[in-house]
PDB file of N, CA and C in Angstrom:
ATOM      1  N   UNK A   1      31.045   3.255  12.069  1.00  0.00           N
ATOM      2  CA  UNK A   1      29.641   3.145  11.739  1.00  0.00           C
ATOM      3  C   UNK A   1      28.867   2.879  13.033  1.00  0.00           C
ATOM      4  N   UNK A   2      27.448   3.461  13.551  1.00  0.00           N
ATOM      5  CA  UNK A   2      26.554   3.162  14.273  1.00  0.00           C
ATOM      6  C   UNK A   2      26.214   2.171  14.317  1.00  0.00           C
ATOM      7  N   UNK A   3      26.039   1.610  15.738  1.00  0.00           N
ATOM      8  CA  UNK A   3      25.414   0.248  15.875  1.00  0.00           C
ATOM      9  C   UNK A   3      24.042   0.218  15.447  1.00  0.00           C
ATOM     10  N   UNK A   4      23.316  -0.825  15.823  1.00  0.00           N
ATOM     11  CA  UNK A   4      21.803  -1.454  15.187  1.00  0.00           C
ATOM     12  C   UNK A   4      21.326  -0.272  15.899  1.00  0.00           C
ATOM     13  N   UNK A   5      21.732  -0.627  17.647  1.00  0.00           N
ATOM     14  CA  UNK A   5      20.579  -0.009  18.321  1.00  0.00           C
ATOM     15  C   UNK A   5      20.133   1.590  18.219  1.00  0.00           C
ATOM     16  N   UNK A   6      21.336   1.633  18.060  1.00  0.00           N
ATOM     17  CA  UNK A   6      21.574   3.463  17.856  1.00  0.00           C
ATOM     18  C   UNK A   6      20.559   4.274  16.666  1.00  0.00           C
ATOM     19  N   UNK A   7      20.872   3.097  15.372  1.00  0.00           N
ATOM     20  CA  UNK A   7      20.246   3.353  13.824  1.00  0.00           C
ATOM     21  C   UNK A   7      18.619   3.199  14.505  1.00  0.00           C
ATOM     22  N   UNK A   8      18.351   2.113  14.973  1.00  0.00           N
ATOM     23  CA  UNK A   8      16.774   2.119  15.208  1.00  0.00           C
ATOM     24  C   UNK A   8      16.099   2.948  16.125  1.00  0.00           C
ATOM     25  N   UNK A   9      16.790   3.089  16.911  1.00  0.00           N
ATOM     26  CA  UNK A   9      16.499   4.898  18.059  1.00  0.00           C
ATOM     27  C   UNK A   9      16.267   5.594  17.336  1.00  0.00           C
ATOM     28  N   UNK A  10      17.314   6.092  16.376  1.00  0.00           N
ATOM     29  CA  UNK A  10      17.034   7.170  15.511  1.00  0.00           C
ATOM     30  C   UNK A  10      16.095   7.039  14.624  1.00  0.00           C
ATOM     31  N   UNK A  11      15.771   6.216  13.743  1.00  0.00           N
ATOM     32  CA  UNK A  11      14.464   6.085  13.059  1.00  0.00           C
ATOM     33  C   UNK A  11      13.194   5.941  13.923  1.00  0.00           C
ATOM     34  N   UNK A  12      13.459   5.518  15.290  1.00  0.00           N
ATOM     35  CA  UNK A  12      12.025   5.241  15.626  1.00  0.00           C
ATOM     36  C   UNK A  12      11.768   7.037  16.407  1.00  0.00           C
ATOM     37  N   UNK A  13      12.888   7.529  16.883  1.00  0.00           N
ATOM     38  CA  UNK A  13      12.514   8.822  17.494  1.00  0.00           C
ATOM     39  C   UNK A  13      12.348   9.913  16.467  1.00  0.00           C
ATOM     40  N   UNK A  14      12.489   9.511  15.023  1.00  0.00           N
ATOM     41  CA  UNK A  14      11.971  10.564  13.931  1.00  0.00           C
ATOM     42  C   UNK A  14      10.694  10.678  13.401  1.00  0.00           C
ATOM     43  N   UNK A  15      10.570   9.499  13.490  1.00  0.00           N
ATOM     44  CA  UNK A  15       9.011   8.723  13.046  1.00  0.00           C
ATOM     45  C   UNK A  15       8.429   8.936  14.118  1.00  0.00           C
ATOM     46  N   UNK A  16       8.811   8.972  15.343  1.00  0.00           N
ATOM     47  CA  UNK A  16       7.704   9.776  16.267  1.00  0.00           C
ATOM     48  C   UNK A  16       7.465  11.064  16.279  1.00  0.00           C
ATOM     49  N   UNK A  17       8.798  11.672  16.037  1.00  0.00           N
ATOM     50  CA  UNK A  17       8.696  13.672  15.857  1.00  0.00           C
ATOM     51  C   UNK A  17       7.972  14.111  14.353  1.00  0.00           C
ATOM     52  N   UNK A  18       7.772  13.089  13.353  1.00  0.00           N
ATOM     53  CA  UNK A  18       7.396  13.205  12.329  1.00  0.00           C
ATOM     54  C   UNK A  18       5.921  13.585  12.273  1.00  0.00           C
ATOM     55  N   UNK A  19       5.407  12.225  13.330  1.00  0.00           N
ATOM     56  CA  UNK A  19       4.324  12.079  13.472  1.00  0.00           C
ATOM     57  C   UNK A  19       3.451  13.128  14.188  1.00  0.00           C
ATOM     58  N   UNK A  20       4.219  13.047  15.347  1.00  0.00           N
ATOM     59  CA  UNK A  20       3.556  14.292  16.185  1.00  0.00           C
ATOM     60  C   UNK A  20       3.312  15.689  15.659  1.00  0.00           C
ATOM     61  N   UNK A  21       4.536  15.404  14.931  1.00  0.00           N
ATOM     62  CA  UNK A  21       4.696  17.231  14.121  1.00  0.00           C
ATOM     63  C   UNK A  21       3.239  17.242  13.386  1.00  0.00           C
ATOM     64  N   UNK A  22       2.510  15.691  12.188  1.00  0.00           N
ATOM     65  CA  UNK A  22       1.466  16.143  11.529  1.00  0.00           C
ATOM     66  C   UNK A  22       0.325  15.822  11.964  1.00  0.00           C
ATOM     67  N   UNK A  23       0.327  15.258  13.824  1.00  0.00           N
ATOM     68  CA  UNK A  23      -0.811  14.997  13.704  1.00  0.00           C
ATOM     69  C   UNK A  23      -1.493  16.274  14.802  1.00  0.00           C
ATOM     70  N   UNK A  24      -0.340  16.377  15.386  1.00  0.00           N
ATOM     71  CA  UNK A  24      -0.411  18.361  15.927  1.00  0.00           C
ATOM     72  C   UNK A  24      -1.529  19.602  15.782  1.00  0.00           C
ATOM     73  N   UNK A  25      -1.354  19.476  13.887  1.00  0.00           N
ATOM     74  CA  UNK A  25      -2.600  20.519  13.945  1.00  0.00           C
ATOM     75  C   UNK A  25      -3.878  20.000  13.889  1.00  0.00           C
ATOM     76  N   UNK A  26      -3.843  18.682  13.461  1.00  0.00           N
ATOM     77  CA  UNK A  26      -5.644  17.883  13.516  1.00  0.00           C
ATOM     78  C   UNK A  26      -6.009  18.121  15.341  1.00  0.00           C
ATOM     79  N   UNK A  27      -5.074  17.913  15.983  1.00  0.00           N
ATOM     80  CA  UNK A  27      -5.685  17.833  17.337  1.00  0.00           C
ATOM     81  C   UNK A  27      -5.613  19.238  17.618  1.00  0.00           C
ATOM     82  N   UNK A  28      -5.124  20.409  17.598  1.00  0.00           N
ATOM     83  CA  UNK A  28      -5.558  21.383  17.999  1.00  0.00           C
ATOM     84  C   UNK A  28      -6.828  22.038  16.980  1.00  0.00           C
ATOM     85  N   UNK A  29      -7.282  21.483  16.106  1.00  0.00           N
ATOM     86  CA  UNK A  29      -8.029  22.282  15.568  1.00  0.00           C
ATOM     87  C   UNK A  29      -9.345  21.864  15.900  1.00  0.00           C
ATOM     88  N   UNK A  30      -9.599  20.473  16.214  1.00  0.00           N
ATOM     89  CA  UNK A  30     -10.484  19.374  16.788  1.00  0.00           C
ATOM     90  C   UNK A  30     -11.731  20.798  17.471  1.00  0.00           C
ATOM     91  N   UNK A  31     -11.113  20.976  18.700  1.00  0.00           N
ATOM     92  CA  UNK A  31     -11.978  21.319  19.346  1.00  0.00           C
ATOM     93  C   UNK A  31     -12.683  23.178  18.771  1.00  0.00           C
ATOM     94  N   UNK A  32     -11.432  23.872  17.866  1.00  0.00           N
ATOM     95  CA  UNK A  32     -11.846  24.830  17.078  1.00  0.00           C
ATOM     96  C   UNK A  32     -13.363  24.358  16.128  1.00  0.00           C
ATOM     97  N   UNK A  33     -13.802  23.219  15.216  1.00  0.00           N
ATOM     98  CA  UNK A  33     -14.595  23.144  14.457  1.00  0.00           C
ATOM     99  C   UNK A  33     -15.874  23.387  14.783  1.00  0.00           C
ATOM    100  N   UNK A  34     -16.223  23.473  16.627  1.00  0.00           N
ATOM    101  CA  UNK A  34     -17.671  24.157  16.715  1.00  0.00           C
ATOM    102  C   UNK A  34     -17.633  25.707  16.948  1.00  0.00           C
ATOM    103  N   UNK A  35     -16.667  26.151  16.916  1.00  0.00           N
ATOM    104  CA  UNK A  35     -16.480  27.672  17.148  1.00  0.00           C
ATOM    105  C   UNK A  35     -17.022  28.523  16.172  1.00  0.00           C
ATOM    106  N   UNK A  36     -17.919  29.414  16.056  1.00  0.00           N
ATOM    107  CA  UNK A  36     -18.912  29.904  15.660  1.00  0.00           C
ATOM    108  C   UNK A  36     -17.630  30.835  14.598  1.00  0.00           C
ATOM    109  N   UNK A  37     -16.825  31.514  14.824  1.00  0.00           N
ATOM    110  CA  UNK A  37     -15.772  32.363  14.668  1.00  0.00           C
ATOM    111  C   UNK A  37     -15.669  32.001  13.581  1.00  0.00           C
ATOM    112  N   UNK A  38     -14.903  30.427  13.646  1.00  0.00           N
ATOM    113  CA  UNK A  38     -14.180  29.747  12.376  1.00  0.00           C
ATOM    114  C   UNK A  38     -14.960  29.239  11.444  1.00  0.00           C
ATOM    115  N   UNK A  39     -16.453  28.763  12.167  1.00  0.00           N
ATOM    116  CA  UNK A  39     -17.622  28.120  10.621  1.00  0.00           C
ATOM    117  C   UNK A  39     -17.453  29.916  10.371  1.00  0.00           C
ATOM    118  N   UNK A  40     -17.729  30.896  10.589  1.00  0.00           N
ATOM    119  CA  UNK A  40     -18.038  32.401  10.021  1.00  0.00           C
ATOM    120  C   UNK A  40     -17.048  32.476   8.852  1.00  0.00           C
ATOM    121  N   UNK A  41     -15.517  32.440   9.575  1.00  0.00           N
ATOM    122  CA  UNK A  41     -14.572  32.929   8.731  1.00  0.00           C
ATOM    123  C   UNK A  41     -14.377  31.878   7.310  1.00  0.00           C
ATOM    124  N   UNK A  42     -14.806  30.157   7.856  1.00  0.00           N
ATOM    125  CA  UNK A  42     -14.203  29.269   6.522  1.00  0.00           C
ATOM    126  C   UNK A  42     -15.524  29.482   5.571  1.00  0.00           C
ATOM    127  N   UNK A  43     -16.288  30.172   5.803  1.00  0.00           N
ATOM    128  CA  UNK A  43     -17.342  30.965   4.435  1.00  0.00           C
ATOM    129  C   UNK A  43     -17.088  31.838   3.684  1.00  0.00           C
ATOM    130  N   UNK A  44     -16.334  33.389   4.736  1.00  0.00           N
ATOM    131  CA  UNK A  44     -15.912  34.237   4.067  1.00  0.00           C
ATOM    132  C   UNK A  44     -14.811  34.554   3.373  1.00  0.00           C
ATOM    133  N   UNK A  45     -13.475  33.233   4.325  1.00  0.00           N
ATOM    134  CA  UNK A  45     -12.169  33.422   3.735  1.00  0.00           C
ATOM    135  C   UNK A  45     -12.034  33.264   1.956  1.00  0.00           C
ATOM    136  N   UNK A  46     -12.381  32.235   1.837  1.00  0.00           N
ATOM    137  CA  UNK A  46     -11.907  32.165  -0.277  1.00  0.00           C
ATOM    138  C   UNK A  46     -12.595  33.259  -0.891  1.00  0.00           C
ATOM    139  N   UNK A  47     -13.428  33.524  -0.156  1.00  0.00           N
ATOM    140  CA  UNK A  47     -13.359  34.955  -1.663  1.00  0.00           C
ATOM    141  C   UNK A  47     -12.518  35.807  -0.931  1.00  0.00           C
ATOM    142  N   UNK A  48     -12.056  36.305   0.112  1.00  0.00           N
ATOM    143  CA  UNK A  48     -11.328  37.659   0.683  1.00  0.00           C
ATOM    144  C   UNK A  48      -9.715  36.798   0.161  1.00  0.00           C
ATOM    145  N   UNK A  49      -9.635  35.555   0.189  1.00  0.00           N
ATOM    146  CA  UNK A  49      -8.127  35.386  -0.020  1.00  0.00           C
ATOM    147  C   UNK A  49      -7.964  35.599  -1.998  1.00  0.00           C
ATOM    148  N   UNK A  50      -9.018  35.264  -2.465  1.00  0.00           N
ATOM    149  CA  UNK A  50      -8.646  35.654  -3.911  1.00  0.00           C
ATOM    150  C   UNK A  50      -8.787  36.967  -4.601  1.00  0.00           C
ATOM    151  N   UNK A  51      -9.586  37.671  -3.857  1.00  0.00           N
ATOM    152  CA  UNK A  51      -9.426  39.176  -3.895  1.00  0.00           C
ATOM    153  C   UNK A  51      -8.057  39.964  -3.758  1.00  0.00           C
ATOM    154  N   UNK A  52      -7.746  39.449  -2.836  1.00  0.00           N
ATOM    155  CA  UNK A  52      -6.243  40.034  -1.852  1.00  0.00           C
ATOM    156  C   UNK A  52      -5.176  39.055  -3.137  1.00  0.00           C
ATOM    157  N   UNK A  53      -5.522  38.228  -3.699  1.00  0.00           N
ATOM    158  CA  UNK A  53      -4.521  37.544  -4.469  1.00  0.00           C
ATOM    159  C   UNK A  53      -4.517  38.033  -6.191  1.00  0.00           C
ATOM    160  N   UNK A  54      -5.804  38.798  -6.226  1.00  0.00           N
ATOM    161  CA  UNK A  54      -5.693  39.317  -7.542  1.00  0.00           C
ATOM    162  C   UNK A  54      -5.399  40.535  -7.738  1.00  0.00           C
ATOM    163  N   UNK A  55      -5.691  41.324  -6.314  1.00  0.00           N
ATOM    164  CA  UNK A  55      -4.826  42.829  -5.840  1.00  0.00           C
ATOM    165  C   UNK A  55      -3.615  42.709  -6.529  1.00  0.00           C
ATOM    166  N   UNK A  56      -2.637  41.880  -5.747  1.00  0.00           N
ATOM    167  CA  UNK A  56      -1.569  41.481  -5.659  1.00  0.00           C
ATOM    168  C   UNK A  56      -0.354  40.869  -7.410  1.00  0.00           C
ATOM    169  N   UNK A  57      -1.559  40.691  -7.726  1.00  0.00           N
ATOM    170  CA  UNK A  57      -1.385  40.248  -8.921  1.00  0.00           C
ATOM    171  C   UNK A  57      -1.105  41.480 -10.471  1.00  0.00           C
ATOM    172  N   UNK A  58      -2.121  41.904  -9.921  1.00  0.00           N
ATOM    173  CA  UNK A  58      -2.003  43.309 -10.787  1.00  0.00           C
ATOM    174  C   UNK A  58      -1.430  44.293 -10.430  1.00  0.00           C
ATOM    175  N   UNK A  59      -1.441  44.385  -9.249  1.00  0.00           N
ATOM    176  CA  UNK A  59      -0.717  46.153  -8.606  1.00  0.00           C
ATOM    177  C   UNK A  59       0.421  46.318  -9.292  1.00  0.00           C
ATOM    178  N   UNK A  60       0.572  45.941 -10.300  1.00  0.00           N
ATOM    179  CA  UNK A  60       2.178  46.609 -10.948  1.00  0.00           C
ATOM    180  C   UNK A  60       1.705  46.530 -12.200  1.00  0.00           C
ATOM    181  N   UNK A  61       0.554  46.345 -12.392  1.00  0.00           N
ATOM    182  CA  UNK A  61       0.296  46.039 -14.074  1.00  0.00           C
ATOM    183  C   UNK A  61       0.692  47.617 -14.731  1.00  0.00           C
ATOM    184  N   UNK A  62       1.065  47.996 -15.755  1.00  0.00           N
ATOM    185  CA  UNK A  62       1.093  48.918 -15.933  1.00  0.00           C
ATOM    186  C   UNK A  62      -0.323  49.516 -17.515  1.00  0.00           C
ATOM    187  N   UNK A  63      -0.944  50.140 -16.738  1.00  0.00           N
ATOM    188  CA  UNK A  63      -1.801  50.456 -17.633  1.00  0.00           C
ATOM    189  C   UNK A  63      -1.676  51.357 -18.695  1.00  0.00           C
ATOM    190  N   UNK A  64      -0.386  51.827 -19.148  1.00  0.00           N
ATOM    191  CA  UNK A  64      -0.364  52.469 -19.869  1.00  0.00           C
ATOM    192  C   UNK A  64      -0.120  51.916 -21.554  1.00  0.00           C
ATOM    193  N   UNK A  65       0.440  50.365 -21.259  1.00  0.00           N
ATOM    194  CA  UNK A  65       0.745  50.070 -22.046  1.00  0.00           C
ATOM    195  C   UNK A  65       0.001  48.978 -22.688  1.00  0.00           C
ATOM    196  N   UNK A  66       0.209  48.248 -24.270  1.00  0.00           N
ATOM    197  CA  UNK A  66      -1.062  47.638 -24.687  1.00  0.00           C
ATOM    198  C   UNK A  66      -0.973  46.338 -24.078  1.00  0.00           C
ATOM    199  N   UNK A  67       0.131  45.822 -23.276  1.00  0.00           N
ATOM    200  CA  UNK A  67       0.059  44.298 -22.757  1.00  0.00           C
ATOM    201  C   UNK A  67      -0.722  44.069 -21.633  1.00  0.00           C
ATOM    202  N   UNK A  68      -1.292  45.621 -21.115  1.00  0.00           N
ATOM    203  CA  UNK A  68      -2.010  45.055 -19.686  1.00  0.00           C
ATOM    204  C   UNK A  68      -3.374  44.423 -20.273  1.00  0.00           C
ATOM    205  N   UNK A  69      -3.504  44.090 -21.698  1.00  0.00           N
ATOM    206  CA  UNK A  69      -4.991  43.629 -22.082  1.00  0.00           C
ATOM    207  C   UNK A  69      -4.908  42.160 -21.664  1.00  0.00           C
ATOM    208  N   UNK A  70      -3.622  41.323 -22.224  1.00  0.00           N
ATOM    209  CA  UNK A  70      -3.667  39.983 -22.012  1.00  0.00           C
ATOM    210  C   UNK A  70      -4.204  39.504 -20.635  1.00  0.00           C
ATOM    211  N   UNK A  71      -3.418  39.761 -19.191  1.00  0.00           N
ATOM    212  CA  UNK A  71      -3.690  39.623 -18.111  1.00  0.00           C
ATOM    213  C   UNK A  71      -5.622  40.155 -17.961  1.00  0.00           C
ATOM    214  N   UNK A  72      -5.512  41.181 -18.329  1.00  0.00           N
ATOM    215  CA  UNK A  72      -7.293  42.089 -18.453  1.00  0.00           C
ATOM    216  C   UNK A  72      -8.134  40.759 -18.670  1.00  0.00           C
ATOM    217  N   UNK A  73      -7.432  40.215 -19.732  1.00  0.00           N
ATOM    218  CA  UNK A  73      -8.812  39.658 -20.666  1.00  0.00           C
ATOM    219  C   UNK A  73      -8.738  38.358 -20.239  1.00  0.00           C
ATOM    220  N   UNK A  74      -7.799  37.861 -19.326  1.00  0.00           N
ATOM    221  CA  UNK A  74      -7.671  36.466 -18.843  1.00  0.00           C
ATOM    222  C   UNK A  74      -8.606  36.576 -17.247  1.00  0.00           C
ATOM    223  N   UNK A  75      -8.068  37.554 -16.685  1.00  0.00           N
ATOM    224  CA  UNK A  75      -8.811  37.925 -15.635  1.00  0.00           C
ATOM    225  C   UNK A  75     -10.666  37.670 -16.061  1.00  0.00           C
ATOM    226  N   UNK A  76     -10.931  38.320 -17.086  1.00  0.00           N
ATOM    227  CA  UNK A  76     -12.199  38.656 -17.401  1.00  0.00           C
ATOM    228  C   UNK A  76     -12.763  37.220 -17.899  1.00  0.00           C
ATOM    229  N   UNK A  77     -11.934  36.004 -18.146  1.00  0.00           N
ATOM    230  CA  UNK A  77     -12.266  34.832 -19.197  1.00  0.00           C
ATOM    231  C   UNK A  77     -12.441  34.292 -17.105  1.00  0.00           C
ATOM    232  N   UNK A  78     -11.802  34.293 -16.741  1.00  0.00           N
ATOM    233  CA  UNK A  78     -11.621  33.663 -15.175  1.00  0.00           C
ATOM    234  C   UNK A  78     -13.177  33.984 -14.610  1.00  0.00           C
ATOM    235  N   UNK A  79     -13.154  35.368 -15.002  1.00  0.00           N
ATOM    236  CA  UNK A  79     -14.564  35.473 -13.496  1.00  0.00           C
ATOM    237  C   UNK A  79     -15.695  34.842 -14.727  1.00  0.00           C
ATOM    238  N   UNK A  80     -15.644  35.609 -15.840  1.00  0.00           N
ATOM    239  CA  UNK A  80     -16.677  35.070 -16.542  1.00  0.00           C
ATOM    240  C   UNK A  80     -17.484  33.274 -16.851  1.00  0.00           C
ATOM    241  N   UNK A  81     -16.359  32.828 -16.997  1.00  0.00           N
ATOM    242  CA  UNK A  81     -16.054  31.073 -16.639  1.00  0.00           C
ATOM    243  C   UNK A  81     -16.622  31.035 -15.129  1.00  0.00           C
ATOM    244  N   UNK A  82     -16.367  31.297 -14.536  1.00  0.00           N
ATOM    245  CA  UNK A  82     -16.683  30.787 -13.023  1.00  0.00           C
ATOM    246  C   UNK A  82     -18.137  31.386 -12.995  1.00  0.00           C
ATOM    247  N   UNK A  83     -18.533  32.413 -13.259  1.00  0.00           N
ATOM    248  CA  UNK A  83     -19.864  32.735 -13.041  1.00  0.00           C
ATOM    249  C   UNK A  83     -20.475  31.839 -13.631  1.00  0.00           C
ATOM    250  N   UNK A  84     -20.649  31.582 -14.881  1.00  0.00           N
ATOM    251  CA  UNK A  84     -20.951  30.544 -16.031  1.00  0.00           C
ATOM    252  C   UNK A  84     -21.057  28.945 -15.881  1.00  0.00           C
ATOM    253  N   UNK A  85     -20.524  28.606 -14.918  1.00  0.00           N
ATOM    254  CA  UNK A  85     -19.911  27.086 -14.713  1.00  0.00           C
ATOM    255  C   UNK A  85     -19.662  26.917 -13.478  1.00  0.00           C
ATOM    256  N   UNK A  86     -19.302  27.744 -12.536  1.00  0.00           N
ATOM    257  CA  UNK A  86     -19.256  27.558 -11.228  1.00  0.00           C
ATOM    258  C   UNK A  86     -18.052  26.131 -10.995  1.00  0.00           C
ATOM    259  N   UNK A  87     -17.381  26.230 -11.775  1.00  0.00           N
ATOM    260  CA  UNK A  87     -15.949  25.324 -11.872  1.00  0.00           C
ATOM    261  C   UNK A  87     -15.083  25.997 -11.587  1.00  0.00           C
ATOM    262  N   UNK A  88     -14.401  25.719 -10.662  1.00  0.00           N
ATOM    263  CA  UNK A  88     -12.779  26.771 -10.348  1.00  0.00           C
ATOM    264  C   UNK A  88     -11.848  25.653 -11.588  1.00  0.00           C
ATOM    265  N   UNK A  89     -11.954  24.768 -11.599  1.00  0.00           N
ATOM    266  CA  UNK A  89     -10.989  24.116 -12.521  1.00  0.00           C
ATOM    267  C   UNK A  89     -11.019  24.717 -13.498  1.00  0.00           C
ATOM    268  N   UNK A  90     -12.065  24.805 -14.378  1.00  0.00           N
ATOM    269  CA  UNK A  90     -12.977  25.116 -15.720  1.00  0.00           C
ATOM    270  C   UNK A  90     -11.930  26.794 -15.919  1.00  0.00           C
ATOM    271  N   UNK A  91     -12.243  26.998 -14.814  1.00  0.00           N
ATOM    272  CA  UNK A  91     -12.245  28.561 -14.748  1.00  0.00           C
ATOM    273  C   UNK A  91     -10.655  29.508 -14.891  1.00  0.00           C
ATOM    274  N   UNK A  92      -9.750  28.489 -13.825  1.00  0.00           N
ATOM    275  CA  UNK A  92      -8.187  28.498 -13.869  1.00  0.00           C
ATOM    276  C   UNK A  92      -7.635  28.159 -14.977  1.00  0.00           C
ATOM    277  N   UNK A  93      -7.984  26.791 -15.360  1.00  0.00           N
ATOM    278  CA  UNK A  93      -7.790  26.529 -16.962  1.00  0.00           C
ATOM    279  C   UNK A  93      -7.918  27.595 -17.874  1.00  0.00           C
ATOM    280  N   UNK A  94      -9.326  27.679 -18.317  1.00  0.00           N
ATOM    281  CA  UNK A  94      -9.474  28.821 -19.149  1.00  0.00           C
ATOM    282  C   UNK A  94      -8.783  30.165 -19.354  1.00  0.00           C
ATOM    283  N   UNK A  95      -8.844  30.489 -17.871  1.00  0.00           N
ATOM    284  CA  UNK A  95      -7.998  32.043 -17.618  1.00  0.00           C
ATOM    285  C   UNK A  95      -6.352  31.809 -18.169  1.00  0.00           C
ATOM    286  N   UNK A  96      -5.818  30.627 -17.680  1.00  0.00           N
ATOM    287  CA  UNK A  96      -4.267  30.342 -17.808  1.00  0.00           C
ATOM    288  C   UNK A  96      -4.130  30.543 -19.272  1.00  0.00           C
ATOM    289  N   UNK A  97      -5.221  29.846 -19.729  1.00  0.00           N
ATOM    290  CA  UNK A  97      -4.865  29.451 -21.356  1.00  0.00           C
ATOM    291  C   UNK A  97      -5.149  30.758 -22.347  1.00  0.00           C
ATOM    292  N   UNK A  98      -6.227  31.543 -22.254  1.00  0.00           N
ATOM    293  CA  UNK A  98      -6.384  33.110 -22.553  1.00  0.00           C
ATOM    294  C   UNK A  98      -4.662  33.524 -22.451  1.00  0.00           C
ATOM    295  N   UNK A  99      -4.744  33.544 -20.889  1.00  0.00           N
ATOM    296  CA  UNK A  99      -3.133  34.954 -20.466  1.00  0.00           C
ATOM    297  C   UNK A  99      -1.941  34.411 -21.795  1.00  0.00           C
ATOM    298  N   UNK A 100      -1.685  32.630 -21.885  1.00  0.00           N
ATOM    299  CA  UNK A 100      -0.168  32.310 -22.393  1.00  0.00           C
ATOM    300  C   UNK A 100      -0.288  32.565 -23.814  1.00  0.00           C
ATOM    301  N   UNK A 101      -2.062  32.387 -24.677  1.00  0.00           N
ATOM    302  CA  UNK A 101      -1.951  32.492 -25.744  1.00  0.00           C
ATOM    303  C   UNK A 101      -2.153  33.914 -26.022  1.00  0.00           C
ATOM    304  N   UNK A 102      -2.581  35.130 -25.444  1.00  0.00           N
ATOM    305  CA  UNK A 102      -2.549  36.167 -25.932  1.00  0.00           C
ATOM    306  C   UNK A 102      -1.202  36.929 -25.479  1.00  0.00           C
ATOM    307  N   UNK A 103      -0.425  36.154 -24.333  1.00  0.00           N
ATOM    308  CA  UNK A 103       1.182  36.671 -24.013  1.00  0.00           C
ATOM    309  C   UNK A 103       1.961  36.175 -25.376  1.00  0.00           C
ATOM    310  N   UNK A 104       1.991  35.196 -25.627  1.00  0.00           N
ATOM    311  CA  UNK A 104       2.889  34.358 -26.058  1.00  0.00           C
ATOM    312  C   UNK A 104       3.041  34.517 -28.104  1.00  0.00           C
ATOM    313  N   UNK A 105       1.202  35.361 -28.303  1.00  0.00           N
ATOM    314  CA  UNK A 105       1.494  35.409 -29.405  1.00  0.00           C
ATOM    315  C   UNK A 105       1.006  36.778 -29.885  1.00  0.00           C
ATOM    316  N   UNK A 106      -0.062  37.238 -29.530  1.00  0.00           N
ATOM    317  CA  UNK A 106      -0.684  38.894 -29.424  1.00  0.00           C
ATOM    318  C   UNK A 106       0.540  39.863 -29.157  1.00  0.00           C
ATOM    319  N   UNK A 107       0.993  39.534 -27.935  1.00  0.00           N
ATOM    320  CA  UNK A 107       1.701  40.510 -26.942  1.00  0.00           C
ATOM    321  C   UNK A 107       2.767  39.953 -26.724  1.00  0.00           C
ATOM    322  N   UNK A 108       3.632  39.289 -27.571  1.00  0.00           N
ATOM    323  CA  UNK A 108       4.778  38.606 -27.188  1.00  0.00           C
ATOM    324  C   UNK A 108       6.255  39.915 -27.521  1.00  0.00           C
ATOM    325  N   UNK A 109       6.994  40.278 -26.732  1.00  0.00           N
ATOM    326  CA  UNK A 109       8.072  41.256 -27.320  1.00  0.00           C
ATOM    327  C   UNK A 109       8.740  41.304 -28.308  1.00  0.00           C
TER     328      UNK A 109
END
């Protein structure tokens, strides 16, 4: 078994790599927050990342068949809710709960 000193080296040199590891990106980003670039992009990113995430989401839906309505109509309960309420909670909720109850009992196999 390891001595004291050895055990406390090792905890204290993890707890330093731990640390450094999370405090790493606060300090490099520090001097990013007046950069004209990044106020631009942290406006435009959430809608381009949920676009690209609902692409992604559907590109295999298959439209030929009658189950692509559930996902359709959850999608449609999502934007509609959010326009309506301007709640992403409100809005995720709602959509989730549309997709499982029209999967689970409409469109269930």
């Amino acid at each position: 078994m390891p001595d004291t000193t050895y055990l406390v080296a090792a905890v204290l040199i993890s707890a330093a790599v731990t640390w450094t590891l999370r405090a790493l990106p606060f300090a490099a980003l520090a001097p990013l927050r007046a950069s004209g670039t990044v106020q631009y992009l942290s406006t435009r990113m959430p809608a381009g990342i949920m676009v690209i995430l609902v692409v992604y989401c559907l590109r295999d839906l298959p439209l030929t068949h009658a189950r692509v309505a559930a996902p359709l109509a959850a999608l449609t309960v999502t934007v509609g809710l959010h326009l309506w309420r301007r709640n992403a909670l409100l809005s995720i909720l709602g959509g989730t709960a549309v997709h499982v109850a029209l999967a689970s009992t409409v469109f269930a196999h």
